[in-house]
Structures are given as structure tokens and as C-alpha cells.
C-alpha atoms as a PDB file:
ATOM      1  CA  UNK A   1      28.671 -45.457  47.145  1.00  0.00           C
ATOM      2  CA  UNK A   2      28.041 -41.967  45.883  1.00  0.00           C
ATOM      3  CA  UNK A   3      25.260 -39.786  47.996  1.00  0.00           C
ATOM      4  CA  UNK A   4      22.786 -37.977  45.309  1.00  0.00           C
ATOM      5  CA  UNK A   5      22.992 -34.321  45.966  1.00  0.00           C
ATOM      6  CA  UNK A   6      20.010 -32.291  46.410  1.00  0.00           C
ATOM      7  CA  UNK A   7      18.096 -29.577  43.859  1.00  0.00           C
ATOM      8  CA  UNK A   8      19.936 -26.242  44.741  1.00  0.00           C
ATOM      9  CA  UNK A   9      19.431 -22.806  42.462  1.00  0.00           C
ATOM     10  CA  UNK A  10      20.585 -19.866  42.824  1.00  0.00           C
ATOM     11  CA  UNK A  11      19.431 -16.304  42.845  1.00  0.00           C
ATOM     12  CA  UNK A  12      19.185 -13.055  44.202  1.00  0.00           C
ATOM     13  CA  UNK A  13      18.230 -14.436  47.603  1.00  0.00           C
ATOM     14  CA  UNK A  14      21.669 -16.714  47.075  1.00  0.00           C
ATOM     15  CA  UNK A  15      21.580 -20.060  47.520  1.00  0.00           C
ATOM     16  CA  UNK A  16      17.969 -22.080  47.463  1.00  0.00           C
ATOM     17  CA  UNK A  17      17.815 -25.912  48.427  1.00  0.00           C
ATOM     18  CA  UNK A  18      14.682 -28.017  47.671  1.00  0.00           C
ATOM     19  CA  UNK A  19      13.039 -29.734  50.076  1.00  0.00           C
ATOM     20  CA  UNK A  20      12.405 -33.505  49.202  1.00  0.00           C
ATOM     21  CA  UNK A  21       9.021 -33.569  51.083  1.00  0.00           C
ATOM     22  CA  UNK A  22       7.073 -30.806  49.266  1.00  0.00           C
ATOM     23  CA  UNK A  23       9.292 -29.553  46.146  1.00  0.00           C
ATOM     24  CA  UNK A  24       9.454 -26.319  47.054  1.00  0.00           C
ATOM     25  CA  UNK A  25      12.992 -23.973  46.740  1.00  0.00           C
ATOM     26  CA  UNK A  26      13.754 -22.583  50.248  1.00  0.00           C
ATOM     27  CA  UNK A  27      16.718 -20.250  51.408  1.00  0.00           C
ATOM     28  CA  UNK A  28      19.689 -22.559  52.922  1.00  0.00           C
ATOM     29  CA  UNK A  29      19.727 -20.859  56.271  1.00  0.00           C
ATOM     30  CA  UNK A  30      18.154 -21.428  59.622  1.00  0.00           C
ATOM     31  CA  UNK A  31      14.943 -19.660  58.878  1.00  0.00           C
ATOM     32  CA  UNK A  32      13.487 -22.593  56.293  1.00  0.00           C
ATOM     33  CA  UNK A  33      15.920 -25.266  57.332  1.00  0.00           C
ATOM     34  CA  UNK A  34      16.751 -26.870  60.727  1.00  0.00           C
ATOM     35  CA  UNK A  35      20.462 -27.057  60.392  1.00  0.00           C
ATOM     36  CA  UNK A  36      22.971 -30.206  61.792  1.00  0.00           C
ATOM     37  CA  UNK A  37      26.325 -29.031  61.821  1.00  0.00           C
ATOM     38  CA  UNK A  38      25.608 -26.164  59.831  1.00  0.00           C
ATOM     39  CA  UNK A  39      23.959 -28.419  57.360  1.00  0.00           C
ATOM     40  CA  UNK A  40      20.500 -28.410  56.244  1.00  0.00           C
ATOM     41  CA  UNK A  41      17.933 -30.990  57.026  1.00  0.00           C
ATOM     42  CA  UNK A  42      16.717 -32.563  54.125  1.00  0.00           C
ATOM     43  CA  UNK A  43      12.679 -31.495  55.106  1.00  0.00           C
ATOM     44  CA  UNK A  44      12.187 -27.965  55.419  1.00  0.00           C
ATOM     45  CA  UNK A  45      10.600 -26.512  59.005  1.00  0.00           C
ATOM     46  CA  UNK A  46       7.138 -26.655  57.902  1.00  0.00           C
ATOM     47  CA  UNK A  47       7.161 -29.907  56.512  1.00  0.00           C
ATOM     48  CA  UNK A  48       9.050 -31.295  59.304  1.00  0.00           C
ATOM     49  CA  UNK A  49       6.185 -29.435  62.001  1.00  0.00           C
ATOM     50  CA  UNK A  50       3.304 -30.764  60.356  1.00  0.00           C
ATOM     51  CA  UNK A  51       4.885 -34.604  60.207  1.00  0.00           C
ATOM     52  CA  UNK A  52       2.121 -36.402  61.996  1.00  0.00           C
ATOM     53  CA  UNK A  53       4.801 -37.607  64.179  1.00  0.00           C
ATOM     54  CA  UNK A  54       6.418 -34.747  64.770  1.00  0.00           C
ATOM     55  CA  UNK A  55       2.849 -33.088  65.820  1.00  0.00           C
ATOM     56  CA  UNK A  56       2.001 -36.109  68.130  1.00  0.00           C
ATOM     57  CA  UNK A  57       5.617 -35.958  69.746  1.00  0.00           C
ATOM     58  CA  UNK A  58       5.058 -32.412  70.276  1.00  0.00           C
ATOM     59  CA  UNK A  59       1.628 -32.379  71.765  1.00  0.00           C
ATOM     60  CA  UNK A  60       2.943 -35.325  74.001  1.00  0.00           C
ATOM     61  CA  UNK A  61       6.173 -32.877  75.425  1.00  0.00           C
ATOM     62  CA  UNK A  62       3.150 -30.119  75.492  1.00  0.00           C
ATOM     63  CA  UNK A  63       0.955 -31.897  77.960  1.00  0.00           C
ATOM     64  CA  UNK A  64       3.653 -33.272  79.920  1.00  0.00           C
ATOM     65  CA  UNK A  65       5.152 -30.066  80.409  1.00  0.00           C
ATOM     66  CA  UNK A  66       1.101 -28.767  81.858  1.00  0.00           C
ATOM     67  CA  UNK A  67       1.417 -31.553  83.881  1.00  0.00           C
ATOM     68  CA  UNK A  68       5.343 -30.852  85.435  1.00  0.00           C
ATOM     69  CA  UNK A  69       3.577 -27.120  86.264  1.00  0.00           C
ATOM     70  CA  UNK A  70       0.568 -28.190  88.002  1.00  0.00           C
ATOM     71  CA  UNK A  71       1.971 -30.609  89.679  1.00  0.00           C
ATOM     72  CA  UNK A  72       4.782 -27.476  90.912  1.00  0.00           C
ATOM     73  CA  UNK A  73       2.581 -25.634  91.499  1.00  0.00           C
ATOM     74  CA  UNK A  74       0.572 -27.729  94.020  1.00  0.00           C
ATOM     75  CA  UNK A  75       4.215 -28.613  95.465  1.00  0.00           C
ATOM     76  CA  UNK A  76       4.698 -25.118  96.170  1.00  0.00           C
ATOM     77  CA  UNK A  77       1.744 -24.447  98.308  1.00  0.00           C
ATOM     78  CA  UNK A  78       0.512 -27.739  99.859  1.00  0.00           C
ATOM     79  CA  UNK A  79      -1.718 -26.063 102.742  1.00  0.00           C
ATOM     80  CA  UNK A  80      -3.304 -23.530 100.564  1.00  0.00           C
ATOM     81  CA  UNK A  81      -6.889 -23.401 101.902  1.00  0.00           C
ATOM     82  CA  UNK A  82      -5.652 -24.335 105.589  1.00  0.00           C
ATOM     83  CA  UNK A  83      -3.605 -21.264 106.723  1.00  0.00           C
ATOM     84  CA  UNK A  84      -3.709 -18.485 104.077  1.00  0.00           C
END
């Protein structure tokens, strides 16, 4: 089984890798691409962030971190409004 390679160019910038979701030619670095073993994900970043899954998992891991806080935050000071 051969694996397709993907669009690359070159130019000034170096090397450019398309991203299969919107077409566009990106840098192959860590700025436009999350990278797995050095290697490029196929998506680049903003693609990948706007994902409607991606967005739901993060506003899930967004709330439950507000939640983790204030519920710290009442652990650290149960008898507030009785002593202070």
C-alpha cells in the first residue's frame, strides 16, 4: 500500500504544506501546523480549532476547569463569613 503524499511548494518562506481541510499553503513548522514527532498534522491549527468537535471538547475542558477553581476555592476557605 503506498500513502499519497501531500501538496508541498516551495519558496522563499521554504517549505509550504497544504492543508487537506481548507487548501490553503502553510509554512511546515509549529506556527501553522501541530506537529507529531516532528511531523505535521494533516489540518492546519485553524482548521483543526474551529472543528466543531474540537470547539465543543474545548469549551467542555473550559468549564470544567471554572468548576475545579470554584470548587478550590471554596475548599480553601470553608468558614469564610463565620470567623473573618
Amino acid at each position: 500500500m503506498t500513502k499519497l503524499r501531500r501538496a508541498s511548494i516551495e519558496t522563499e518562506l521554504g517549505t509550504e504544506l497544504q492543508c487537506t481541510q481548507c487548501k490553503e499553503f502553510w509554512p511546515a513548522d509549529g506556527d501553522f501546523f501541530f506537529l507529531s514527532r516532528g511531523i505535521p498534522h494533516s489540518w492546519c491549527k485553524a482548521c483543526y480549532q474551529n472543528h466543531p468537535k474540537v470547539a465543543e471538547r474545548k469549551r467542555r475542558w473550559v468549564e470544567k476547569q471554572r468548576a475545579n477553581r470554584a470548587a478550590a476555592k471554596t475548599d480553601d476557605h470553608p468558614n469564610q463569613r463565620d470567623g473573618a
